[in-house]
N, C-alpha and C. Protein backbone atom coordinates (compact mmCIF):
# COMPACT_ATOMS: atom_id res chain seq x y z
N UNK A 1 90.12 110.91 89.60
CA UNK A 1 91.10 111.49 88.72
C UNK A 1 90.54 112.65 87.92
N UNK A 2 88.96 112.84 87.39
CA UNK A 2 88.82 113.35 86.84
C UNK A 2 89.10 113.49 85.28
N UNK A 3 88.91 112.75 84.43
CA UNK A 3 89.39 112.55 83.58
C UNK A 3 88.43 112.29 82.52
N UNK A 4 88.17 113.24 81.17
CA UNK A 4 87.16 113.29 80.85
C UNK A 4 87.49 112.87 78.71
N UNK A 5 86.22 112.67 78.45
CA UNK A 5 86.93 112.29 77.15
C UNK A 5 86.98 110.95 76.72
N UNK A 6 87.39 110.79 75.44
CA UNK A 6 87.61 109.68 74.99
C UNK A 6 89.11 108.81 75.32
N UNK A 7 89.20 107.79 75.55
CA UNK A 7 90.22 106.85 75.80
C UNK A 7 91.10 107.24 74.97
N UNK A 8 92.44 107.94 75.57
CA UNK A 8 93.75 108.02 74.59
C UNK A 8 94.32 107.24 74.29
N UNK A 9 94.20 107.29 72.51
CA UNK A 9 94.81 106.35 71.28
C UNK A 9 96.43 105.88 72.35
N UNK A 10 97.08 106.57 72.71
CA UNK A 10 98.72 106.06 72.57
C UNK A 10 98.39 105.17 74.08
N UNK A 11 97.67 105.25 74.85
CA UNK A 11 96.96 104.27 75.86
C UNK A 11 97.96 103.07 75.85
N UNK A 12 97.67 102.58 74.61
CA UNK A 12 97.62 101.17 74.01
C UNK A 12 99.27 100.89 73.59
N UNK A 13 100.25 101.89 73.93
CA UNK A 13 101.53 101.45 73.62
C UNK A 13 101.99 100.97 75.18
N UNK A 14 102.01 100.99 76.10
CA UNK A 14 102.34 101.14 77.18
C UNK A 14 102.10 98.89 77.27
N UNK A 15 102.25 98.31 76.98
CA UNK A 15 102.19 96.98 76.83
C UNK A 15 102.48 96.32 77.68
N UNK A 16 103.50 96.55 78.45
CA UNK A 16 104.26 95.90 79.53
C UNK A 16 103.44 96.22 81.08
N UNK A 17 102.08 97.28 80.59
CA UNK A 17 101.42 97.42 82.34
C UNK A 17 100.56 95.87 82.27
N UNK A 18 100.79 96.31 83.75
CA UNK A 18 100.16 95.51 84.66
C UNK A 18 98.73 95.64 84.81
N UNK A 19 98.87 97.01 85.46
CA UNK A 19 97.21 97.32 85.97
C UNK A 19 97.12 99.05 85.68
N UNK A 20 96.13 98.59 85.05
CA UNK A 20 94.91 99.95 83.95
C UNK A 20 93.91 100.26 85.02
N UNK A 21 93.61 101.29 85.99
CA UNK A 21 92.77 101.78 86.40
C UNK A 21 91.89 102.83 86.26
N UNK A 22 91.10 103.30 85.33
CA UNK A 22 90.22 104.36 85.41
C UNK A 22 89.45 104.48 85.61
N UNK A 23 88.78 104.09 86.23
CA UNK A 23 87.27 103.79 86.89
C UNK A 23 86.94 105.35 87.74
N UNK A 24 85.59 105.45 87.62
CA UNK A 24 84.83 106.53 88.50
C UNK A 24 85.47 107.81 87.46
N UNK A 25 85.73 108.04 86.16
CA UNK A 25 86.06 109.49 85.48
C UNK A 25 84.79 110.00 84.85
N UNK A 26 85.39 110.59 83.69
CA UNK A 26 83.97 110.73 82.72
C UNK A 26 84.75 110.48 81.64
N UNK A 27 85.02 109.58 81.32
CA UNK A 27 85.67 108.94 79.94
C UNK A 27 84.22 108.11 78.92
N UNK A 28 84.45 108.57 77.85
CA UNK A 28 83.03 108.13 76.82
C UNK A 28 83.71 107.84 75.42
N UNK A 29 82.84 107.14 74.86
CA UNK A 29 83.06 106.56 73.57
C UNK A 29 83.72 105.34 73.82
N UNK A 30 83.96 104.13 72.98
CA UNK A 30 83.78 102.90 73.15
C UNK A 30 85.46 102.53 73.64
N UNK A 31 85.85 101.73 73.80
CA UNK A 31 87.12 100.65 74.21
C UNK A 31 87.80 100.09 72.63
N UNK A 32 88.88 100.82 72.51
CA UNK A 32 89.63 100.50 70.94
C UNK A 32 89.85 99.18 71.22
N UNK A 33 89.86 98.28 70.05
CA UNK A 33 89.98 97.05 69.71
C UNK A 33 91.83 96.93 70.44
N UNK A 34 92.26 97.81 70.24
CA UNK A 34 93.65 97.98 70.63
C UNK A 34 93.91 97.21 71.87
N UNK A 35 93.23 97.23 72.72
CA UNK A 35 93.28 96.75 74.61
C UNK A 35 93.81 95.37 74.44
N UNK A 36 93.59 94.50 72.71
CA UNK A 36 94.09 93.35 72.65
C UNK A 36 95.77 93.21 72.68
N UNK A 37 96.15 94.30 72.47
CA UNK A 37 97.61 94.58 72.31
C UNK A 37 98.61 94.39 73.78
N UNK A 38 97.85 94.30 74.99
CA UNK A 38 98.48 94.72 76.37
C UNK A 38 98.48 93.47 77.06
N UNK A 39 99.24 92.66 76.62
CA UNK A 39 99.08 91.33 77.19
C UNK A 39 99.76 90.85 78.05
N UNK A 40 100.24 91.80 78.78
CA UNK A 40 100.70 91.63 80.34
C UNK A 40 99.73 92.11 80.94
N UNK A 41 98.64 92.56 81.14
CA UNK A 41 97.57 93.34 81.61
C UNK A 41 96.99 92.58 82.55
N UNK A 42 97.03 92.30 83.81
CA UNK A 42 96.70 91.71 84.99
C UNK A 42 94.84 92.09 85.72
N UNK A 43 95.16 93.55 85.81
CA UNK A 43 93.48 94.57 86.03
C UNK A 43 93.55 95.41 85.13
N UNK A 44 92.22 95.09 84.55
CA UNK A 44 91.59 96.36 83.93
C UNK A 44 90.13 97.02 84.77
N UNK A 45 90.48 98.26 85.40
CA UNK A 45 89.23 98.61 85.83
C UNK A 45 88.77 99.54 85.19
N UNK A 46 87.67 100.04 84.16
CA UNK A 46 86.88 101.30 83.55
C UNK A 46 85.55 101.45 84.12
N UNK A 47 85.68 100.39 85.31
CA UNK A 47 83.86 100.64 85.86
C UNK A 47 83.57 102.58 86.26
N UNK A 48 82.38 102.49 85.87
CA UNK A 48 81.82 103.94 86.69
C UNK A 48 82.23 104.69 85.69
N UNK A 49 82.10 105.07 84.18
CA UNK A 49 82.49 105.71 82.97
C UNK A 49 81.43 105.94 82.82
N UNK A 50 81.37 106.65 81.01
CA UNK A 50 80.30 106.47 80.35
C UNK A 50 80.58 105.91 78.82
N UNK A 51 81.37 104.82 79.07
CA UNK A 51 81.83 103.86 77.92
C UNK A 51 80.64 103.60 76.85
N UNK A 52 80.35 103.40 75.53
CA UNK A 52 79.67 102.70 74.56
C UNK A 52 80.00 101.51 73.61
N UNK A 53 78.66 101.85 73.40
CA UNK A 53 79.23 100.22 72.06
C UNK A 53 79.61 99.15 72.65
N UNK A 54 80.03 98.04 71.87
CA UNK A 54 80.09 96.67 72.25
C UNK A 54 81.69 96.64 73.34
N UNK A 55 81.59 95.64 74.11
CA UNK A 55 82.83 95.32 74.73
C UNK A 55 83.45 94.35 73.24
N UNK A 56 85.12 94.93 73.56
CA UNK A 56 85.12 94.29 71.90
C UNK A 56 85.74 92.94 72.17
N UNK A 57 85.81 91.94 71.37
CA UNK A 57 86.04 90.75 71.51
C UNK A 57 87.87 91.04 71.93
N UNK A 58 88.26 91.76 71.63
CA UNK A 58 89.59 91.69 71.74
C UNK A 58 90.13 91.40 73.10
N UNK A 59 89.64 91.58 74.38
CA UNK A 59 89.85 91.63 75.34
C UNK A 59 90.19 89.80 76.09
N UNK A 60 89.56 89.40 74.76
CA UNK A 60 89.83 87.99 75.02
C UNK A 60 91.33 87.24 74.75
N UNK A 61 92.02 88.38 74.28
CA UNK A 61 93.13 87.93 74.11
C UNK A 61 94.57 88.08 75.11
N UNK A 62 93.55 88.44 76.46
CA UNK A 62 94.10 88.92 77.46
C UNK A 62 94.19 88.02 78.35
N UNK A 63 92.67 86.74 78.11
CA UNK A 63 92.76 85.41 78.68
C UNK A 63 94.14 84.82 79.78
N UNK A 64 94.89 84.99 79.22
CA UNK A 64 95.95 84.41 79.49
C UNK A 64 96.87 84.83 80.85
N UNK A 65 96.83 86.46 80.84
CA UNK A 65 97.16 87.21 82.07
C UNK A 65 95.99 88.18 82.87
N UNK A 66 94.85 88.33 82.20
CA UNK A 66 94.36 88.90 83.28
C UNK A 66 93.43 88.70 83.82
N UNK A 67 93.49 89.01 85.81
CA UNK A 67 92.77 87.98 86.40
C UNK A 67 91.49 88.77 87.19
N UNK A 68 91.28 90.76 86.62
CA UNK A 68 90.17 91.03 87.56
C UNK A 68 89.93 92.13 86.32
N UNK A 69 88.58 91.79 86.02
CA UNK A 69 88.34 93.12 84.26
C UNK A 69 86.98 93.13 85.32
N UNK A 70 86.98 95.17 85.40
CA UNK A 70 85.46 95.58 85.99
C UNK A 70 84.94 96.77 85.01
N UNK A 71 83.95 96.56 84.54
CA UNK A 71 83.32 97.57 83.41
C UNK A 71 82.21 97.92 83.87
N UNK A 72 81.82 97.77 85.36
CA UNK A 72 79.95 97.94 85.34
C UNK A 72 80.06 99.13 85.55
N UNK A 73 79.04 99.56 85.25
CA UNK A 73 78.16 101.35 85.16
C UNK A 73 78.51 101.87 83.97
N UNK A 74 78.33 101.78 82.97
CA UNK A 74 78.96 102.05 81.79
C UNK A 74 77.63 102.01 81.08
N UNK A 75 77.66 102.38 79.64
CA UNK A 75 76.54 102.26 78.65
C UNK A 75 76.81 101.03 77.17
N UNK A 76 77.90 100.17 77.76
CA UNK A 76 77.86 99.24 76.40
C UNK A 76 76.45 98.49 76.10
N UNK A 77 76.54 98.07 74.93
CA UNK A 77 75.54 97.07 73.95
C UNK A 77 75.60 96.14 73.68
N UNK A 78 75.41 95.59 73.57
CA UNK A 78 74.99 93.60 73.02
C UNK A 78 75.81 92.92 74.28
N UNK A 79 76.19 91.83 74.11
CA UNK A 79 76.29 90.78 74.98
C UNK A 79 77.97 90.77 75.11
N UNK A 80 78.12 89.94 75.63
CA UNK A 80 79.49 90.03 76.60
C UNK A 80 80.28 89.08 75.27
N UNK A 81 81.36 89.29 74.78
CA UNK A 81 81.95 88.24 73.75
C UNK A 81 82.48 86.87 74.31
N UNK A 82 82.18 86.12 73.60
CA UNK A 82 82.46 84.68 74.32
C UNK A 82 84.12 84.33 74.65
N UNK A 83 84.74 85.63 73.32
CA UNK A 83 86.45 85.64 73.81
C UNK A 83 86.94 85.62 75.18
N UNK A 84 85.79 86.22 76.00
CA UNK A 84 86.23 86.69 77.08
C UNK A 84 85.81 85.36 78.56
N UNK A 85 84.95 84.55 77.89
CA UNK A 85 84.73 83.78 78.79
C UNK A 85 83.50 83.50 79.36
């Protein structure tokens, strides 16, 4: 896609998707706590970025519907939140 930059804020209104794919762009700076908001969210793929900072616990609140989250190649920090499993 090509797609470079930080993750757009209004991203996170779109609630009712299914599946979030951006994987392989050049998207940087961390994952808004917001991603907890999308709780129909089935896939999230951001692998192959240059994401930072912690994966945020929020993603755990996704538990419920989503069944394939891929983040590798990225630059996050500390450990995986236990929200998530």
């Amino acid at each position: 896609n090509g797609f470079t930059g930080s993750i757009p804020k209004d991203l996170w209104r779109f609630q009712s998707l299914k599946v979030l794919n951006l994987a392989s762009n050049e998207l940087e700076g961390p994952i808004p706590p917001d991603i907890g908001k999308m709780t129909a969210l089935e896939e999230f793929d951001f692998s192959n970025n240059r994401l930072i900072n912690a994966i945020p616990s929020e993603l755990g609140q996704l538990a419920g519907s989503l069944k394939h989250l891929r983040l590798s190649n990225n630059l996050f920090t500390g450990s995986i939140p236990s929200e998530i499993g």
